[in-house]
C-alpha atoms as a PDB file:
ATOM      1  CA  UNK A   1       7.395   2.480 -11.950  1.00  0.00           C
ATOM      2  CA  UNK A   2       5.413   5.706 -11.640  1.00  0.00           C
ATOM      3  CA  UNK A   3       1.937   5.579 -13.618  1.00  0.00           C
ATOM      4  CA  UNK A   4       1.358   8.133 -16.030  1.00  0.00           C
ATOM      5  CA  UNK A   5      -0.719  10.790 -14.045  1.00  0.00           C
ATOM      6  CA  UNK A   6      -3.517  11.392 -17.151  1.00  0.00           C
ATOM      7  CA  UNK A   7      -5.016   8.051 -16.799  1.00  0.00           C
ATOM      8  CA  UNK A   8      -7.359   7.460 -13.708  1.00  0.00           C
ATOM      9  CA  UNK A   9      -8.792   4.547 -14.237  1.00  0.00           C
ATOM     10  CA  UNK A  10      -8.096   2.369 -11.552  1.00  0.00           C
ATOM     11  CA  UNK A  11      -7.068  -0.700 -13.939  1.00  0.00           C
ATOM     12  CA  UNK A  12      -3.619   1.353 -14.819  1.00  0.00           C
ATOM     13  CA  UNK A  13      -3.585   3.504 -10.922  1.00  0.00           C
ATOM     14  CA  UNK A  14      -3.267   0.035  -9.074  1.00  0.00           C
ATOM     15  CA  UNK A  15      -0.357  -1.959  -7.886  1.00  0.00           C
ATOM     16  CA  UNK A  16       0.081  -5.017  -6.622  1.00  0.00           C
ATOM     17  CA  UNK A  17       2.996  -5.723  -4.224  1.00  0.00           C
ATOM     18  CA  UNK A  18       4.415  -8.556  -2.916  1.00  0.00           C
ATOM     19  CA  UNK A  19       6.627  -8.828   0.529  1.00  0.00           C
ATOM     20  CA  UNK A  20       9.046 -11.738   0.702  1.00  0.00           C
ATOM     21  CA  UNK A  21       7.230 -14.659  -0.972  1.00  0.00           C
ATOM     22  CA  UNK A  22       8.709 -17.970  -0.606  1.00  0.00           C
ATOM     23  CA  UNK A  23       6.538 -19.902  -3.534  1.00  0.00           C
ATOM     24  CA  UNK A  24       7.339 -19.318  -7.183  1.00  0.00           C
ATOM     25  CA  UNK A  25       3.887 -21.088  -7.828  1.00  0.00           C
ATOM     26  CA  UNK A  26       2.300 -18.715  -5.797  1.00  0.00           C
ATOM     27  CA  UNK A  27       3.829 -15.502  -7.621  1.00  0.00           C
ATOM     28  CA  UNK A  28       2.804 -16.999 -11.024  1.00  0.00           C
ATOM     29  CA  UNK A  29      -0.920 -17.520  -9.607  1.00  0.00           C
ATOM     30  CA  UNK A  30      -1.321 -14.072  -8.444  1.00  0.00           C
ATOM     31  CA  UNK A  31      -0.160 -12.856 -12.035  1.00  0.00           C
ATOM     32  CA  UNK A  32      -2.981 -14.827 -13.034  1.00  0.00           C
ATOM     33  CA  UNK A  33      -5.696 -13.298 -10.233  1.00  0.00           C
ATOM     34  CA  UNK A  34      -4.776  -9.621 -11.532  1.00  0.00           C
ATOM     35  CA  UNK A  35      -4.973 -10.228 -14.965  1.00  0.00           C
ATOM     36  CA  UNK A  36      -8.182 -12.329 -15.586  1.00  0.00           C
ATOM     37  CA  UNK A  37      -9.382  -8.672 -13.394  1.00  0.00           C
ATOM     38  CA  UNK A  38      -7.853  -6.404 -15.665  1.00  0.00           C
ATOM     39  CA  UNK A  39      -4.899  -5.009 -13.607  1.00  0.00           C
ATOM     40  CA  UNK A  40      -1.293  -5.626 -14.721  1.00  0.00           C
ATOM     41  CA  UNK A  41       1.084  -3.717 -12.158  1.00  0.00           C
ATOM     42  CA  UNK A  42       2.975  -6.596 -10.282  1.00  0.00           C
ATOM     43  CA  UNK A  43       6.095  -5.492  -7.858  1.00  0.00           C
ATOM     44  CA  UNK A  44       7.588  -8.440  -5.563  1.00  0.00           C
ATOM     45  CA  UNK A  45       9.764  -7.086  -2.863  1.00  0.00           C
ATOM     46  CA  UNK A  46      12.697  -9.346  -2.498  1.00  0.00           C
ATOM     47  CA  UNK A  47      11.724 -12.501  -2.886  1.00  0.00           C
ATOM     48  CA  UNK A  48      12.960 -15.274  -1.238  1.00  0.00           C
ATOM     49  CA  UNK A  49      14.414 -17.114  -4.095  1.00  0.00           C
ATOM     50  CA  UNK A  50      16.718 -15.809  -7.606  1.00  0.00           C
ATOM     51  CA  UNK A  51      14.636 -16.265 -10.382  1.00  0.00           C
ATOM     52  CA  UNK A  52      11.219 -15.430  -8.886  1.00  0.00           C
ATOM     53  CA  UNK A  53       9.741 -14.090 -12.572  1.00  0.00           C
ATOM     54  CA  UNK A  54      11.467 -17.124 -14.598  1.00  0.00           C
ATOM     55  CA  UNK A  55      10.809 -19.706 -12.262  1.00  0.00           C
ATOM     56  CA  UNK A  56       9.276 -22.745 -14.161  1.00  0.00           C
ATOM     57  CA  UNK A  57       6.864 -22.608 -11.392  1.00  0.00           C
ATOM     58  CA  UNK A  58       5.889 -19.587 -11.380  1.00  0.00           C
ATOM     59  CA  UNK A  59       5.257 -19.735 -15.450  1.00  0.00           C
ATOM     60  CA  UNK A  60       3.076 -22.951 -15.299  1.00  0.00           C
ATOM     61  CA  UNK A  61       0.780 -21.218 -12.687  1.00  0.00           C
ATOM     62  CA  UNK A  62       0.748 -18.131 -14.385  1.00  0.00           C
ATOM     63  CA  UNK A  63      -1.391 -20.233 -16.993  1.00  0.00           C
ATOM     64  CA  UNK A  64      -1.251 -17.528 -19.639  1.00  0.00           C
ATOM     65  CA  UNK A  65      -0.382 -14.268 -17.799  1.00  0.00           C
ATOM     66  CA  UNK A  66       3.373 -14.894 -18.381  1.00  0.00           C
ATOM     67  CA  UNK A  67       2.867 -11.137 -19.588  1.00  0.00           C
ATOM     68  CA  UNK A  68       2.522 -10.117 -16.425  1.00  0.00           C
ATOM     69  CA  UNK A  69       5.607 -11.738 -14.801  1.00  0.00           C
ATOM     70  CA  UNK A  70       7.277  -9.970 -17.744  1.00  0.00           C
ATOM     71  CA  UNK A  71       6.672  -7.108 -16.805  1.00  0.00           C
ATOM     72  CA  UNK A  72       7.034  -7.280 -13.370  1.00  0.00           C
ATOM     73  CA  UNK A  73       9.382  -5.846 -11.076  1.00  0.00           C
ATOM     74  CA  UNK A  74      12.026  -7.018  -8.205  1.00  0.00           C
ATOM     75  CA  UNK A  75      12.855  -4.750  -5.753  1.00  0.00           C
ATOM     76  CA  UNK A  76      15.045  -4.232  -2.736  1.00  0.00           C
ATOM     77  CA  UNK A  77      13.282  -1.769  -0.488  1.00  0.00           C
ATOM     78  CA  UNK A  78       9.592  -0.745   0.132  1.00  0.00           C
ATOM     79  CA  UNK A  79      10.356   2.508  -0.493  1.00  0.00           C
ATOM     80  CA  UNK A  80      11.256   1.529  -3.989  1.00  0.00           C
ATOM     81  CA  UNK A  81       8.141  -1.050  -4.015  1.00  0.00           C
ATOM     82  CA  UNK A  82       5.924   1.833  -3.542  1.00  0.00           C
ATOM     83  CA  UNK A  83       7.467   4.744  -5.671  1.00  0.00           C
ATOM     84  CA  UNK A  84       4.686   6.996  -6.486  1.00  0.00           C
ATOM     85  CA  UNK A  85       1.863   5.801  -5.039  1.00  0.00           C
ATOM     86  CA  UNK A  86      -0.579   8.423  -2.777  1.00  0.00           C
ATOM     87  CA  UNK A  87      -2.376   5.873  -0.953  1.00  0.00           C
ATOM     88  CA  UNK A  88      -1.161   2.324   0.596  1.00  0.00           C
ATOM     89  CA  UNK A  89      -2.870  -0.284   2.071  1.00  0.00           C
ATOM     90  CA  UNK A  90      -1.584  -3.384   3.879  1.00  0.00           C
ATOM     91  CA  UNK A  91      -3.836  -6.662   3.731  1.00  0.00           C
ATOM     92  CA  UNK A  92      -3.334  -9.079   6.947  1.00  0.00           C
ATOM     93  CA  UNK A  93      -5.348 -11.226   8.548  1.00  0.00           C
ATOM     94  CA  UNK A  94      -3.577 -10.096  11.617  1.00  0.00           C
ATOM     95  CA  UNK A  95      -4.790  -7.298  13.341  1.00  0.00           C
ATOM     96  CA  UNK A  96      -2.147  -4.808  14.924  1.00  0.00           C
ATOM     97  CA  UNK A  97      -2.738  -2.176  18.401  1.00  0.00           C
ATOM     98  CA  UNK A  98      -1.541   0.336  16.371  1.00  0.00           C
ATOM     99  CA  UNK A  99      -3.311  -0.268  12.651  1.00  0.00           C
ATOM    100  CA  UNK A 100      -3.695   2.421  10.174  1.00  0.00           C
ATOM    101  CA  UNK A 101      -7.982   2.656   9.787  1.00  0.00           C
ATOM    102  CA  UNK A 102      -9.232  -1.112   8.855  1.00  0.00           C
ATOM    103  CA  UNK A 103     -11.121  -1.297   5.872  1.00  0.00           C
ATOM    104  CA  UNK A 104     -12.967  -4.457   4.333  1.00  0.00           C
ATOM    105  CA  UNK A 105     -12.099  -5.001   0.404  1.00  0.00           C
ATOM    106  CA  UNK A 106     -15.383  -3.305  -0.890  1.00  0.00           C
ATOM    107  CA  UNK A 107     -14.922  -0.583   1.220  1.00  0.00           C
ATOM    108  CA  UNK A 108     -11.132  -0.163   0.189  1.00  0.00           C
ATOM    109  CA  UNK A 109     -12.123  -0.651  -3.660  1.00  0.00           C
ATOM    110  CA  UNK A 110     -14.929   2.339  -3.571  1.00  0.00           C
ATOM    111  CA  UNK A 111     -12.888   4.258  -1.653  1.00  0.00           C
ATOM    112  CA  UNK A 112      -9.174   4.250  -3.875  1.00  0.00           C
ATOM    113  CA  UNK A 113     -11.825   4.330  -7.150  1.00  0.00           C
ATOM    114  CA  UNK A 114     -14.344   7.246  -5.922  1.00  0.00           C
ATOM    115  CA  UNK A 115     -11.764   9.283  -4.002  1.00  0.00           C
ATOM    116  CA  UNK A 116      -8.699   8.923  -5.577  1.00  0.00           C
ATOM    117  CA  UNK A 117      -7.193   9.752  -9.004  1.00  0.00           C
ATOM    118  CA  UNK A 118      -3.473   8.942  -8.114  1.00  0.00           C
ATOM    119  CA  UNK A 119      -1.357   5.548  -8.217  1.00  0.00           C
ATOM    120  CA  UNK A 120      -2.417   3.343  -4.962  1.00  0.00           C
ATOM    121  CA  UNK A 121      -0.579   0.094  -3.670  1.00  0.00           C
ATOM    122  CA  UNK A 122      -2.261  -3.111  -2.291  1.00  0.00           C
ATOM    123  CA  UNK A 123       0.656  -5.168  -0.213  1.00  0.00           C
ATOM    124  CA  UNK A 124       0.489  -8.624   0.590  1.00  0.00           C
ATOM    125  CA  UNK A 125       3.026  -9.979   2.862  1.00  0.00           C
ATOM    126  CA  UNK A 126       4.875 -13.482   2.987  1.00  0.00           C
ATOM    127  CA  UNK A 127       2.677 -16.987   2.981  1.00  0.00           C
ATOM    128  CA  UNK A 128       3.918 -18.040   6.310  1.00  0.00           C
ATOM    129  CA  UNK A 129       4.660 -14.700   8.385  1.00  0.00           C
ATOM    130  CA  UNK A 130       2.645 -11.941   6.843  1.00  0.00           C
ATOM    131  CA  UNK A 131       3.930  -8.237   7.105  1.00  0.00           C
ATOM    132  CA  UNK A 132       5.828  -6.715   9.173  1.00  0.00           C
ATOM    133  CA  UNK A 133       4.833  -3.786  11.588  1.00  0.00           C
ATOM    134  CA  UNK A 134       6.748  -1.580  10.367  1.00  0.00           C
ATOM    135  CA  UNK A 135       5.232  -1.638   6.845  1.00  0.00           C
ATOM    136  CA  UNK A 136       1.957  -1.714   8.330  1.00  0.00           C
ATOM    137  CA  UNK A 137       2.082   1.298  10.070  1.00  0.00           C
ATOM    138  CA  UNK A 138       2.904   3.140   7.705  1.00  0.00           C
ATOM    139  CA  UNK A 139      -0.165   2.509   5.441  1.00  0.00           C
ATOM    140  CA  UNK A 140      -3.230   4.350   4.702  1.00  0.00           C
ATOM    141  CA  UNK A 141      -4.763   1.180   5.716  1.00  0.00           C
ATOM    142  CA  UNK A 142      -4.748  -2.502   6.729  1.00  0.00           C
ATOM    143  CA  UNK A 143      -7.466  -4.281   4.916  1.00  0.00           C
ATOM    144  CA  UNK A 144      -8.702  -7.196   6.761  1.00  0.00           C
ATOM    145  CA  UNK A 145     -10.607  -9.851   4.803  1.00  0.00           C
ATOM    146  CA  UNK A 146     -13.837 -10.650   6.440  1.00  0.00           C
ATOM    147  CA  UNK A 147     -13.604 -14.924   6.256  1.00  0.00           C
ATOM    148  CA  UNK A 148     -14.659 -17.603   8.821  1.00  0.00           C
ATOM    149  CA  UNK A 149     -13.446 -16.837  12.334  1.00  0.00           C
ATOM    150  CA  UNK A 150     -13.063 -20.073  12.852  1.00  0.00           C
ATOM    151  CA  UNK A 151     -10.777 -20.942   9.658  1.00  0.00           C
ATOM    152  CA  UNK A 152      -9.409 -17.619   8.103  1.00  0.00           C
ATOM    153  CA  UNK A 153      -6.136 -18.666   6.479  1.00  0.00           C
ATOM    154  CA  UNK A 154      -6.321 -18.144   2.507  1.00  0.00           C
ATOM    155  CA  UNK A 155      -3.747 -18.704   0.476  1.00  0.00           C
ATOM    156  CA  UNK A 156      -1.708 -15.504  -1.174  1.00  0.00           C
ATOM    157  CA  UNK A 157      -3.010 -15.808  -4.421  1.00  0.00           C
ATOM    158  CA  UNK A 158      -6.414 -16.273  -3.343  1.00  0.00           C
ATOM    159  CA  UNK A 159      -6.647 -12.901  -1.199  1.00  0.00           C
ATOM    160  CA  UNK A 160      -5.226 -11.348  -4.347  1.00  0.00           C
ATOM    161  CA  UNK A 161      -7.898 -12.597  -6.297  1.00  0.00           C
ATOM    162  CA  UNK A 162     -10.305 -11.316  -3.820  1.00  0.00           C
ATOM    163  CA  UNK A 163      -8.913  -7.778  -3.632  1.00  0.00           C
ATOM    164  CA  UNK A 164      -8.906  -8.037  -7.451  1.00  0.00           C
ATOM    165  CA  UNK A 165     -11.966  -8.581  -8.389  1.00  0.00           C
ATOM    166  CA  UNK A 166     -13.597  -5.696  -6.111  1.00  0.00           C
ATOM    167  CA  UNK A 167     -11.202  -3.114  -7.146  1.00  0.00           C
ATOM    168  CA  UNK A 168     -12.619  -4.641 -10.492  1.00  0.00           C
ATOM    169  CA  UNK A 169     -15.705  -3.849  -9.676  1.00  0.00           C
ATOM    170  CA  UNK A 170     -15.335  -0.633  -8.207  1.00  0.00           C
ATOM    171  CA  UNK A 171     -13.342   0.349 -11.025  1.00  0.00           C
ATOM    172  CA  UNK A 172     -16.497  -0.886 -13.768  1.00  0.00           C
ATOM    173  CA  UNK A 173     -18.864   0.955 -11.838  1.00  0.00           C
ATOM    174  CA  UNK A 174     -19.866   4.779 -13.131  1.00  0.00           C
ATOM    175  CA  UNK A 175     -21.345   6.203 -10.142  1.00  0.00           C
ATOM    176  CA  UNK A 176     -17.890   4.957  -8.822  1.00  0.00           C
ATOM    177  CA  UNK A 177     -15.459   6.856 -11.265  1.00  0.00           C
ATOM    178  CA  UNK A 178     -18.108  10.719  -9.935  1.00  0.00           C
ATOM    179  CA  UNK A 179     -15.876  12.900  -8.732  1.00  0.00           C
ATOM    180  CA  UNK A 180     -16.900  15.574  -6.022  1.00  0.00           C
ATOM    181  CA  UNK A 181     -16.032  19.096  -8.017  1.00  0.00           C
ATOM    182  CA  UNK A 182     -17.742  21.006  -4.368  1.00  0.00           C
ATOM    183  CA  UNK A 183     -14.516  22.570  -2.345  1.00  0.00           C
ATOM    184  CA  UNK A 184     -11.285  22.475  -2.814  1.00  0.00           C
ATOM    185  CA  UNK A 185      -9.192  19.192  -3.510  1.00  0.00           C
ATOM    186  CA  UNK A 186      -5.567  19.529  -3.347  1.00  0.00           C
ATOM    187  CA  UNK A 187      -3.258  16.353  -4.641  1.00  0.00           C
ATOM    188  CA  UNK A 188      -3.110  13.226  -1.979  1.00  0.00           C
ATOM    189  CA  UNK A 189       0.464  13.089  -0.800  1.00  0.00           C
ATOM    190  CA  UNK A 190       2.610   9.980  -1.694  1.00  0.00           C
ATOM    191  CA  UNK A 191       3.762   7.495   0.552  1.00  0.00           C
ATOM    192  CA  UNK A 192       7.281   8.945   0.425  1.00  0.00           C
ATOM    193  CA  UNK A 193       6.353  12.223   1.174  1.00  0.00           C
ATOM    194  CA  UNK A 194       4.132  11.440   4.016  1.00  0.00           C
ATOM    195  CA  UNK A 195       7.352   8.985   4.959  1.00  0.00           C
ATOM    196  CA  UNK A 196       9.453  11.917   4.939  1.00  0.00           C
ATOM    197  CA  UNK A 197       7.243  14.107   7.039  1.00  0.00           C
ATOM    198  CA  UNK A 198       7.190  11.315  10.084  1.00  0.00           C
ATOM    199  CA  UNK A 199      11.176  11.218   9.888  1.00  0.00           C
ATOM    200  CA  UNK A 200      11.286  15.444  10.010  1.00  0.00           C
ATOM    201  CA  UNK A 201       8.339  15.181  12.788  1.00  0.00           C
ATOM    202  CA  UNK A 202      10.525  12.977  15.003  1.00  0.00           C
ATOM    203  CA  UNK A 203      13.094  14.963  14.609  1.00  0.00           C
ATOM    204  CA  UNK A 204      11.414  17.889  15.976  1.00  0.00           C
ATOM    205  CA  UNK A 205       9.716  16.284  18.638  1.00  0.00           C
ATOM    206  CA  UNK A 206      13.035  14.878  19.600  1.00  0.00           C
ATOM    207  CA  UNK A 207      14.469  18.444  19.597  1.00  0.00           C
ATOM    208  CA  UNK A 208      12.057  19.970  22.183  1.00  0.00           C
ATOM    209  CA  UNK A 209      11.871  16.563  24.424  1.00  0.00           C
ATOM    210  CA  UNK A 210       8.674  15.223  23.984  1.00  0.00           C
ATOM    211  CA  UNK A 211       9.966  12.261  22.446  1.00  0.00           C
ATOM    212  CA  UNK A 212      12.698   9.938  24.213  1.00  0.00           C
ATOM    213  CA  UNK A 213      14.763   8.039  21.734  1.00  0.00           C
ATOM    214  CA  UNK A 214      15.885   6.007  24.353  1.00  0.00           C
ATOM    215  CA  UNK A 215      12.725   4.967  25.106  1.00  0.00           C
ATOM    216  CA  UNK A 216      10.000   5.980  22.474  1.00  0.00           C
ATOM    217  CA  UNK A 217       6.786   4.308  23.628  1.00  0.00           C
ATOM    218  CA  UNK A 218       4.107   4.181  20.734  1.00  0.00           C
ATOM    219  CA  UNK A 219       4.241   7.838  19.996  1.00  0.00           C
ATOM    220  CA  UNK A 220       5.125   7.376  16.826  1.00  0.00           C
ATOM    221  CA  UNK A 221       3.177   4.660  15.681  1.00  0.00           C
ATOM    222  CA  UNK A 222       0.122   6.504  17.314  1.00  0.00           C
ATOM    223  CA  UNK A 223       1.129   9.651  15.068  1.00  0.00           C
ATOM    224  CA  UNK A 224       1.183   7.919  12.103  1.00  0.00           C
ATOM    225  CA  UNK A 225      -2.138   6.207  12.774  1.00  0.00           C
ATOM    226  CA  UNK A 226      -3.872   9.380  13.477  1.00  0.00           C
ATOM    227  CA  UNK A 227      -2.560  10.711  10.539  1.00  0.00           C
ATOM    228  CA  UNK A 228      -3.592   8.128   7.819  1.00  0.00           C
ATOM    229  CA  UNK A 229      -6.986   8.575   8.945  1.00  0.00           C
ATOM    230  CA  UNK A 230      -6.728  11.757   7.101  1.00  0.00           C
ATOM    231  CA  UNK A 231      -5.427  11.299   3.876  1.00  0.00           C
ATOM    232  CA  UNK A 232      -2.971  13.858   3.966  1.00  0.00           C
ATOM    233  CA  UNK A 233      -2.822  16.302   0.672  1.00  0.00           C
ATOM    234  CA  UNK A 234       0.666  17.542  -0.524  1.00  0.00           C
ATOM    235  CA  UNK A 235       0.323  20.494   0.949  1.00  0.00           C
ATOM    236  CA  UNK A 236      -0.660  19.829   4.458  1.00  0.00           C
ATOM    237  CA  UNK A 237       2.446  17.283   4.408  1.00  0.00           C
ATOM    238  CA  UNK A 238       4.620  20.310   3.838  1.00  0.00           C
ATOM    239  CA  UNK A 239       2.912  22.904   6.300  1.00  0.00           C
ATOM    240  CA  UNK A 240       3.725  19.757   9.066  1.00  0.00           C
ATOM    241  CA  UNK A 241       7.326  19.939   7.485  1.00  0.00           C
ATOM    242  CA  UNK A 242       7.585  23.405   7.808  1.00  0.00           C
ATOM    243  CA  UNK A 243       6.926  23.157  11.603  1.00  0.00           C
ATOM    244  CA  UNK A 244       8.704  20.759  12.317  1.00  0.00           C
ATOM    245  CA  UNK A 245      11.651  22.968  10.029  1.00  0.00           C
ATOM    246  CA  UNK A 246      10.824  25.969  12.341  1.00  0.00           C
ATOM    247  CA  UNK A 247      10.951  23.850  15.382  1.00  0.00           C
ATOM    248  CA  UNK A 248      14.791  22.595  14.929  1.00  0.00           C
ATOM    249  CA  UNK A 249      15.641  26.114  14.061  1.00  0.00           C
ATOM    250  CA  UNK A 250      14.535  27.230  16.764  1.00  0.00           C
ATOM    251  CA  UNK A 251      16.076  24.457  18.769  1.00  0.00           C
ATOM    252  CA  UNK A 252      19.867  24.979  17.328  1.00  0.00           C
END
């Protein structure tokens, strides 16, 4: 699933994910929101029934973007569902204490298409219970759709559609695709790395007892939130790694 690195546009950088959906009609109508954008990348993360992609269903929504279920993938983990991508974000309509930085579509669109050059992930959990936390926290960011307070529930392929067509936008604009060329820019890390570096941290902070496994708090998930903020480069994922390396061997 990894995007060829040459192309930045944001039409082949983007993925759609799905978490768990329980509606084959639904999974054909978001392969219908992403292509009448221009995006193609589909990934459903185990899906709660066999033949998600060749579902009758899910072909009559799809309304001529069977291409797209086609082409799409099933996975098992998230880890797998997000192979390669630099930047994550999580959209809920359920705010968490411990969010990665909330962003509003527009603002995620500009920033993923100005900023970024790498593959990036948009994950959209099940129809009836959302995300999990633990997915969630370990995002760049949760996007939270700005609807009535009062009635906010949209259906799946709906907030797809959404998200869609302002990446879309984002992605047509020019003064969108400028690049910064003024200090140095070193490559985003992905969200494996950056997964690896809070498993190595824990570790270390385990080591020297600043962290109690038996009883962990929201360390952790306060860590991780910090971090996202920052859009951690490649290389500042491994200078963490190497203290938290020095740490242990210290520890032994």
């Amino acid at each position: 699933m990894n995007l060829p690195q040459t192309d930045t546009s944001l039409f082949k950088r983007l993925r759609f994910v799905l978490v768990g959906t329980s509606h084959p009609g639904n999974i054909g109508a978001v392969a219908r929101a992403i292509k009448t954008m221009g995006f193609s990348e589909l990934v459903l993360l185990n899906p709660r029934f066999p033949d998600a992609l060749t579902n009758a269903e899910a072909i009559a929504f799809a309304s001529g973007a069977q291409d797209i279920l086609a082409s799409a993938k099933i996975v098992n983990t998230i880890e797998e569902a997000l192979q390669g991508c630099h930047y994550v974000a999580a959209v809920s309509a359920r705010l968490r204490e411990f969010s990665p930085p909330i962003l509003d579509p527009r603002a995620f669109a500009q920033h993923v298409s100005s900023n970024l050059h790498e593959p990036v992930a948009l994950v959209f959990g099940n129809e009836r219970y959302g995300l999990p936390n633990e997915i969630v926290v370990n995002c760049n960011a949760l996007i939270n759709i700005p609807a009535n307070p009062e009635y906010s529930s949209l259906n799946l392929a709906q907030a797809v559609q959404l998200l869609a067509y302002e990446s879309r936008l984002a992605g047509l604009s020019d003064s969108a695709s400028a690049v910064s060329e003024i200090g140095f820019q070193g490559s985003p890390a992905s969200a494996v790395e950056i997964d690896g570096m809070y498993t190595h941290l824990e570790q270390a902070l385990v080591a020297i007892d600043f962290l109690n496994p038996a009883s962990p708090k929201k360390l952790m998930p306060r860590l991780k939130r910090l971090f996202s903020r920052t859009q951690l480069e490649t290389e500042e994922v491994n200078i963490l790694r190497g203290i938290a390396k020095k740490i242990l061997d210290v520890k032994k």
